[in-house]
Protein backbone atom coordinates (compact mmCIF):
# COMPACT_ATOMS: atom_id res chain seq x y z
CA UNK A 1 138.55 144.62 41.09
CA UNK A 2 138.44 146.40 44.31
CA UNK A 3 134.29 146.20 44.25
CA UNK A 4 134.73 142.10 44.32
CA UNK A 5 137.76 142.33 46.85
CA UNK A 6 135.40 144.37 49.59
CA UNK A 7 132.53 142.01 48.57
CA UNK A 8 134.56 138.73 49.00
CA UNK A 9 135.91 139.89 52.96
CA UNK A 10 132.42 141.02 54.25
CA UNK A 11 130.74 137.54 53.17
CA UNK A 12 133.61 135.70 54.57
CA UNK A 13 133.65 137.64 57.40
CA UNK A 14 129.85 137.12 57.69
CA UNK A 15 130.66 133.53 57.42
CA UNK A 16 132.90 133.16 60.32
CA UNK A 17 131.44 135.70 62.71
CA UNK A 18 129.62 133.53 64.30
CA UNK A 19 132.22 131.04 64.95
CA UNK A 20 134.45 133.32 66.39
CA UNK A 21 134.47 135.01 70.12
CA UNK A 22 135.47 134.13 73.92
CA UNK A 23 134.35 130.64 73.70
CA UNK A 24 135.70 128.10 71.73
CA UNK A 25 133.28 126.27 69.98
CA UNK A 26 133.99 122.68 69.26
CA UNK A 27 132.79 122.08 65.38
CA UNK A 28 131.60 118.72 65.67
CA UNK A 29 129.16 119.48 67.89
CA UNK A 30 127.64 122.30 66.68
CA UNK A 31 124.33 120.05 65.72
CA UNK A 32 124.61 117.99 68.31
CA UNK A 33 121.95 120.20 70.10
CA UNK A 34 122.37 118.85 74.14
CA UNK A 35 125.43 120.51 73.95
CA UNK A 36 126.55 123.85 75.48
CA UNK A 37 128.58 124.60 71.96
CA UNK A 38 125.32 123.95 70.00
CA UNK A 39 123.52 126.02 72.67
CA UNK A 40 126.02 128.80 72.50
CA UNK A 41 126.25 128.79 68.51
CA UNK A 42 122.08 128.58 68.17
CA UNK A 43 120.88 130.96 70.66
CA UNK A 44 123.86 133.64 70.91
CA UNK A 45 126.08 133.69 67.96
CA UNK A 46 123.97 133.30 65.45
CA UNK A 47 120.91 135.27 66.64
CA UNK A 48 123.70 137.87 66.78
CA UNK A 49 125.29 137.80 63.28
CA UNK A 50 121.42 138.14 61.59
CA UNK A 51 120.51 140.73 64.79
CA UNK A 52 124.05 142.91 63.53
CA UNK A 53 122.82 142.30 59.61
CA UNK A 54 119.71 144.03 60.11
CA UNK A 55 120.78 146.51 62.43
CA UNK A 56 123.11 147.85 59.74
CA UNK A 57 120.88 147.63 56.84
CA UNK A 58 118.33 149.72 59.02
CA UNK A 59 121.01 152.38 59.55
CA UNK A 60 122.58 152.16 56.37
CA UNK A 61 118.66 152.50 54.53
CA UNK A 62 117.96 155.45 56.86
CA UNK A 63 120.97 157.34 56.06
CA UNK A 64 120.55 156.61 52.75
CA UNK A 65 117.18 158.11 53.01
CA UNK A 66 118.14 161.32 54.68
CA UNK A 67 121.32 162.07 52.53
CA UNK A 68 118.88 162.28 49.04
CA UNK A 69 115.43 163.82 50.89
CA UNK A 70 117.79 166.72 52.30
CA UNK A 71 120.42 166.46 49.29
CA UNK A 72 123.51 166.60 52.01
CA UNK A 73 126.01 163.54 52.45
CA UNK A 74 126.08 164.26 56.23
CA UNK A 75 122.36 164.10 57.18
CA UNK A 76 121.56 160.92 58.94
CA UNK A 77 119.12 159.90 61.89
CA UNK A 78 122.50 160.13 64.23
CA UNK A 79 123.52 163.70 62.70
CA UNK A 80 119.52 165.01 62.75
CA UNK A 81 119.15 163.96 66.48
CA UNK A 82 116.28 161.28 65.66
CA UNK A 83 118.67 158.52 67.06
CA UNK A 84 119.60 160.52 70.35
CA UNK A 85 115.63 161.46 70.51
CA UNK A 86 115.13 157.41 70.38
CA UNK A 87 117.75 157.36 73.66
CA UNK A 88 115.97 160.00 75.79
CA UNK A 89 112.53 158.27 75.07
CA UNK A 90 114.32 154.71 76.15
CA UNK A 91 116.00 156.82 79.16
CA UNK A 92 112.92 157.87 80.07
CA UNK A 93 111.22 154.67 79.92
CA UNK A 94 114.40 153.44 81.96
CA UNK A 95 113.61 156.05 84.68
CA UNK A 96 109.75 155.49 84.67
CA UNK A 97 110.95 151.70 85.16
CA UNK A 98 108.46 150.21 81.88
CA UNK A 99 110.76 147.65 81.11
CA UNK A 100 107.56 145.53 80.40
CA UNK A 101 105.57 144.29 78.01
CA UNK A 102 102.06 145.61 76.97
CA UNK A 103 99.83 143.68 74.06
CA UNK A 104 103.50 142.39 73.04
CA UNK A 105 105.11 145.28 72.22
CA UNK A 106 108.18 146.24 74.56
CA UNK A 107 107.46 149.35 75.70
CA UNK A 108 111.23 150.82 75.49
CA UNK A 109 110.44 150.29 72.00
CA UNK A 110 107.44 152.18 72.16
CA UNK A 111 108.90 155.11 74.12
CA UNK A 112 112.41 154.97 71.62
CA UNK A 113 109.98 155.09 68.59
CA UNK A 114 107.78 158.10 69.84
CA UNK A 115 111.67 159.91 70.84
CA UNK A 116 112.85 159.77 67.06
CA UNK A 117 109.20 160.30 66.09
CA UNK A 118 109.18 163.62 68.24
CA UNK A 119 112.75 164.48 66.98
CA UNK A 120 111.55 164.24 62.81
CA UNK A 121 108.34 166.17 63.76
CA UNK A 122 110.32 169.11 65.78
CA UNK A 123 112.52 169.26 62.60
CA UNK A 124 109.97 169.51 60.08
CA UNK A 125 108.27 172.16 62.30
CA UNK A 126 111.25 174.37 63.08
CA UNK A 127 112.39 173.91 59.48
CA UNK A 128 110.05 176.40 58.36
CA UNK A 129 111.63 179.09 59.86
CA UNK A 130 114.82 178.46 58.54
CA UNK A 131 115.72 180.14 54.65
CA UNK A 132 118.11 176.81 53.98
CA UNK A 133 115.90 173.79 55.08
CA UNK A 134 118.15 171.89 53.28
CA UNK A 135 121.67 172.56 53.90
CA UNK A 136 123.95 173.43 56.49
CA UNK A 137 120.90 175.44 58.61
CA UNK A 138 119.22 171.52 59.22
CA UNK A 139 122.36 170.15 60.21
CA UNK A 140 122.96 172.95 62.62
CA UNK A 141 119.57 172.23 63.91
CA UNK A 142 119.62 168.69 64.55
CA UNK A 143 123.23 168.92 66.39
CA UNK A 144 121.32 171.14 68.34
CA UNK A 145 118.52 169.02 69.17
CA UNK A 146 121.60 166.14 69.72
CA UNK A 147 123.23 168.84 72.58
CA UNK A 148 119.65 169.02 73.93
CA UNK A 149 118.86 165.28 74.24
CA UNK A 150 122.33 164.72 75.79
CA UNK A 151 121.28 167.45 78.10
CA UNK A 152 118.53 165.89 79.01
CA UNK A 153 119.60 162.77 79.58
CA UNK A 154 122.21 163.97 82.03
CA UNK A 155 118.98 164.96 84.15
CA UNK A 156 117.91 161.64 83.79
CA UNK A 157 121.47 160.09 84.92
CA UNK A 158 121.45 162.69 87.80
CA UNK A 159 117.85 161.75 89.06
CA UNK A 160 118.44 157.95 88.75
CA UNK A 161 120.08 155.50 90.64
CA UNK A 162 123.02 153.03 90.97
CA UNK A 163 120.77 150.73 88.77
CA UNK A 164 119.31 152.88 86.67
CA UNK A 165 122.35 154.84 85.65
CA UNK A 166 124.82 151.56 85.07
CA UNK A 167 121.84 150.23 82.48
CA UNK A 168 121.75 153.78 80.65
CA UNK A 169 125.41 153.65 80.77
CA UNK A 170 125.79 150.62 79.41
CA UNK A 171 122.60 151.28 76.77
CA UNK A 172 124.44 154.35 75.63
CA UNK A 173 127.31 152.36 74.34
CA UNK A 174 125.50 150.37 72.30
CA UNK A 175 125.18 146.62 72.12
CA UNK A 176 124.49 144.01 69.63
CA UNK A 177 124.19 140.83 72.56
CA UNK A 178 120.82 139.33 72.10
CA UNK A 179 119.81 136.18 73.27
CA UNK A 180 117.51 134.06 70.86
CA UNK A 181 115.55 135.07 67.94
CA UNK A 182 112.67 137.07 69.21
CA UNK A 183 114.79 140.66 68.67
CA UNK A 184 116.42 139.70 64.98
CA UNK A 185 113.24 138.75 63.64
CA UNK A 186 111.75 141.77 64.64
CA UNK A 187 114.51 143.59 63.09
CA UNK A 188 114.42 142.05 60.17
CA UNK A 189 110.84 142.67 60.08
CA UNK A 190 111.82 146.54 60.44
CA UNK A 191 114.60 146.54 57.61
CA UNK A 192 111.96 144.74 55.67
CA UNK A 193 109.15 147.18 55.80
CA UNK A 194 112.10 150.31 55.52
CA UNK A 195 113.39 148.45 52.35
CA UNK A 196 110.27 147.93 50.55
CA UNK A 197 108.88 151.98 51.26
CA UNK A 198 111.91 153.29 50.30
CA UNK A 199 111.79 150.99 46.66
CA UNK A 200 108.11 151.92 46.67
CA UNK A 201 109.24 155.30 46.48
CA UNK A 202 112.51 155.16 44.42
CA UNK A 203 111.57 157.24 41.33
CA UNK A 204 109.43 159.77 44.07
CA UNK A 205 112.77 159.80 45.94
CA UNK A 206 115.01 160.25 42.57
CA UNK A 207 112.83 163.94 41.65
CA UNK A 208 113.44 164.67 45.36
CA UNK A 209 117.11 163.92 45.62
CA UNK A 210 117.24 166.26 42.54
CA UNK A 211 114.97 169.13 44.04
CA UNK A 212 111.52 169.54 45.88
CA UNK A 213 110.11 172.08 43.08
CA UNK A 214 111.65 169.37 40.27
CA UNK A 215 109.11 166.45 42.25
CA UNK A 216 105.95 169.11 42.26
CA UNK A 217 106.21 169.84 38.84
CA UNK A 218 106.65 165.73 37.71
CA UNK A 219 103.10 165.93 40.12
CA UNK A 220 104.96 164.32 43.15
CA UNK A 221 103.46 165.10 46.57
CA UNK A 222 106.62 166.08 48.01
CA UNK A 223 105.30 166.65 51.41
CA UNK A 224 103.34 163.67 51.85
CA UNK A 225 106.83 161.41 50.78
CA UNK A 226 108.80 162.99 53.00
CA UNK A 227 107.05 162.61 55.80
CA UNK A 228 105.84 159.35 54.79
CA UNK A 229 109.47 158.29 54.56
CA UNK A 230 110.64 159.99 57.63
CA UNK A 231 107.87 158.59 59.93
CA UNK A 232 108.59 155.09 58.75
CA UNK A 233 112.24 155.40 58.79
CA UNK A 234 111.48 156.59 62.39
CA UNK A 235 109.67 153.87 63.20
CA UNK A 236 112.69 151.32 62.39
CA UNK A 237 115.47 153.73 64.31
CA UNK A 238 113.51 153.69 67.48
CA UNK A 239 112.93 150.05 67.78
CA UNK A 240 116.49 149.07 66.80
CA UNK A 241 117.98 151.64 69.38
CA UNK A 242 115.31 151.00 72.21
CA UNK A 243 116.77 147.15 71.82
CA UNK A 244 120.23 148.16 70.67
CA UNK A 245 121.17 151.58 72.11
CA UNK A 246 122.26 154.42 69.71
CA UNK A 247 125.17 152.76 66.72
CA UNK A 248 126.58 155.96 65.31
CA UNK A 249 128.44 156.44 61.49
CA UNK A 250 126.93 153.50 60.23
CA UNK A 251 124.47 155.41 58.80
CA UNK A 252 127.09 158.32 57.43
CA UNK A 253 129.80 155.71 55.93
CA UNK A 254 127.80 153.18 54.24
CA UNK A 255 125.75 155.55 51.95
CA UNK A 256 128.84 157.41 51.09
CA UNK A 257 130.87 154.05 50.51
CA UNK A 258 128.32 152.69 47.90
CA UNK A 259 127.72 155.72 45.89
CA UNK A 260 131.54 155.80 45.53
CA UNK A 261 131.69 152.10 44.44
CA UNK A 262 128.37 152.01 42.27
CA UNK A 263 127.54 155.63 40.73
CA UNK A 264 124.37 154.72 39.89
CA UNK A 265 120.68 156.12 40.20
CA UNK A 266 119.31 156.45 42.90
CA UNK A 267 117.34 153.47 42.69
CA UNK A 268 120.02 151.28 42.17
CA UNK A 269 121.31 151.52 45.49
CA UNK A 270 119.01 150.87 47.18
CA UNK A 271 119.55 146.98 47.34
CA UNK A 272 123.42 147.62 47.64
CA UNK A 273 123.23 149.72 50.64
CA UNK A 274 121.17 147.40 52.63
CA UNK A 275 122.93 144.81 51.87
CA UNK A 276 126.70 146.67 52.47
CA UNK A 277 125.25 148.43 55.78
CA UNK A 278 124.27 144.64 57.01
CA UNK A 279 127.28 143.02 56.39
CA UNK A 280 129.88 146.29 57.49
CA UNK A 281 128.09 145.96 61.04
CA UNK A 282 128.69 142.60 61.05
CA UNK A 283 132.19 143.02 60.09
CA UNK A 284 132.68 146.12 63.12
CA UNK A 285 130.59 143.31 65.74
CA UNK A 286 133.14 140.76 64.82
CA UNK A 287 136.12 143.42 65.52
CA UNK A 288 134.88 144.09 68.36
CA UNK A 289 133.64 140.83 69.82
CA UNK A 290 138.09 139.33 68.77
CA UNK A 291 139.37 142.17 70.68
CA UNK A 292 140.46 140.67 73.79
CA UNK A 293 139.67 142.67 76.95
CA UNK A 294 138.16 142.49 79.84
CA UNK A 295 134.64 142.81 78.92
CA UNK A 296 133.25 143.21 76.03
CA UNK A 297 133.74 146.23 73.49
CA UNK A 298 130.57 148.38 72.82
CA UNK A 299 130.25 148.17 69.14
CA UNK A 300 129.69 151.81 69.36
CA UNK A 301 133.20 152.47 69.63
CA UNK A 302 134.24 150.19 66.87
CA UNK A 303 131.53 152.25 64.60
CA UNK A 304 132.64 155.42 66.04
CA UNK A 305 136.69 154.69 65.45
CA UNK A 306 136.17 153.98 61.74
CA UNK A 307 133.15 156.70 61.25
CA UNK A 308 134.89 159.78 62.57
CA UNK A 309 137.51 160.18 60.58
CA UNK A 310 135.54 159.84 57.37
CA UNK A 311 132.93 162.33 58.69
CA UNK A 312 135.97 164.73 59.22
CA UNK A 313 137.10 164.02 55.51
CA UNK A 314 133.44 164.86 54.43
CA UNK A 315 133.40 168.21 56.42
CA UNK A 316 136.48 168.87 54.67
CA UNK A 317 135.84 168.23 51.23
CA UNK A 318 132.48 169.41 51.61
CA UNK A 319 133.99 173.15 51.81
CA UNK A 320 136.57 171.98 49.47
């Protein structure tokens, strides 16, 4: 009962989202298409709604991902540092000032992509040193690498200028606001290519969720998944933050959510925790877009009010 009761308010919730924000649209002329409402509706809330479902699929898939390669509930991109490595590289490209294009591809994207790139192959290196790869030593390390992004992006905000620092500012809040359909289809595009490795690799990712040595003995290339996986998964983080800015706990909830509803195998899930992560962003974008204030509230917040307290509940009954 409670499965079809969570199921029934995130689809209606996706279904009015994109009626609902600081503008009243006028119904009957939604498809009239000379008018602002159909304007507004077309190129802003809409683009929006499908730009939030992908967003959180991507998150919710990479978590995913991370919780059963390391076998802990609280690794994520946003716990490991990849997503804060995906805000230096933007910062940087912020600083630099390549806000362009080259051969079509943005290159914040490209510097946020290389960032969380950087940030899975400084993990996998300095993971070899550490006895617990696994466990709580990983975690340790990638808050660590978190401090030392933040670190260095306080360089970055103390080199920069008036301009430079009120668009990191506001790009380290976090943002779902696109205009038109250029950045949701190539965040769909993303989620699609995440989904469809990760299903690829569903009974490769069961052995590993269970134990590395378990996949090598079922003749699994353990090493060449993982990194697979995590260069991929990489790939999708730093394109949705260079666009987005960092979402946090989207990643952390969602996974945990499902395999409390659904149980299930691993590969199971896979479909339900896209699908759940799409349409709990776009239930936290349409919080924040119907609380009235002055501007409008960073959907990092939102994301951050609801994840915390959960993550503090996992830290807890983790040692419990």
């Amino acid at each position: 009962m409670i499965r079809i009761f969570i199921w029934s308010l995130l689809s209606f919730v996706l279904i009015i989202s994109p009626f609902l924000g600081s503008v009243h649209l006028n119904l009957a002329d939604i498809f009239n298409y000379d008018t602002l409402t159909s304007n507004i509706f077309f190129n802003l809330r809409l683009p929006r709604v499908f730009f939030a479902f992908f967003a959180g699929s991507i998150l919710s898939l990479s978590g995913f991902l991370f919780q059963n390669i390391f076998r802990n509930t609280l690794m994520t991109p946003y716990t490991l540092g990849i997503s804060s490595g995906a805000v230096l590289g933007v910062g940087i490209a912020i600083k630099l000032g390549f806000g362009i294009l080259a051969f079509g591809i943005s290159t914040l994207s490209a510097f946020g992509f290389f960032g969380a790139l950087l940030s899975v192959f400084l993990l996998i290196y300095l993971a070899q040193f550490l006895k617990n790869t696994h466990q709580e030593s990983l975690l340790l390390l990638g808050i660590a690498l978190s401090l030392f992004y933040s670190s260095a992006l306080m360089v970055i905000f103390y080199l920069g200028n008036s301009i430079q620092n009120d668009i990191l500012i506001r790009f380290t809040m976090g943002s779902l606001s696109v205009i038109g359909w250029q950045n949701p289809l190539l965040l769909s595009l993303m989620a699609f290519i995440l989904f469809v490795s990760i299903y690829m690799y569903r009974f490769e990712l069961q052995l590993l969720a269970l134990s590395e040595e378990q996949a090598k003995l079922k003749g699994v290339d353990a090493k060449k998944v993982i990194l697979s996986l995590l260069i991929i998964a990489s790939l999708a983080i730093g394109v949705l933050v260079s666009i987005s800015g960092p979402i946090g706990f989207i990643g952390l909830v969602v996974p945990h959510l499902v395999s409390k509803l659904y149980p299930l195998s691993i590969e199971h899930r896979i479909f339900k925790t896209a699908l759940f992560g799409g349409l709990f962003l776009v239930s936290c974008d349409t919080i924040a877009r119907s609380i009235q204030t002055q501007g409008e509230l960073p959907i990092g917040i939102v994301t951050a009010l609801i994840g915390v307290p959960l993550f503090i509940y996992l830290i807890i009954s983790k040692q419990g």
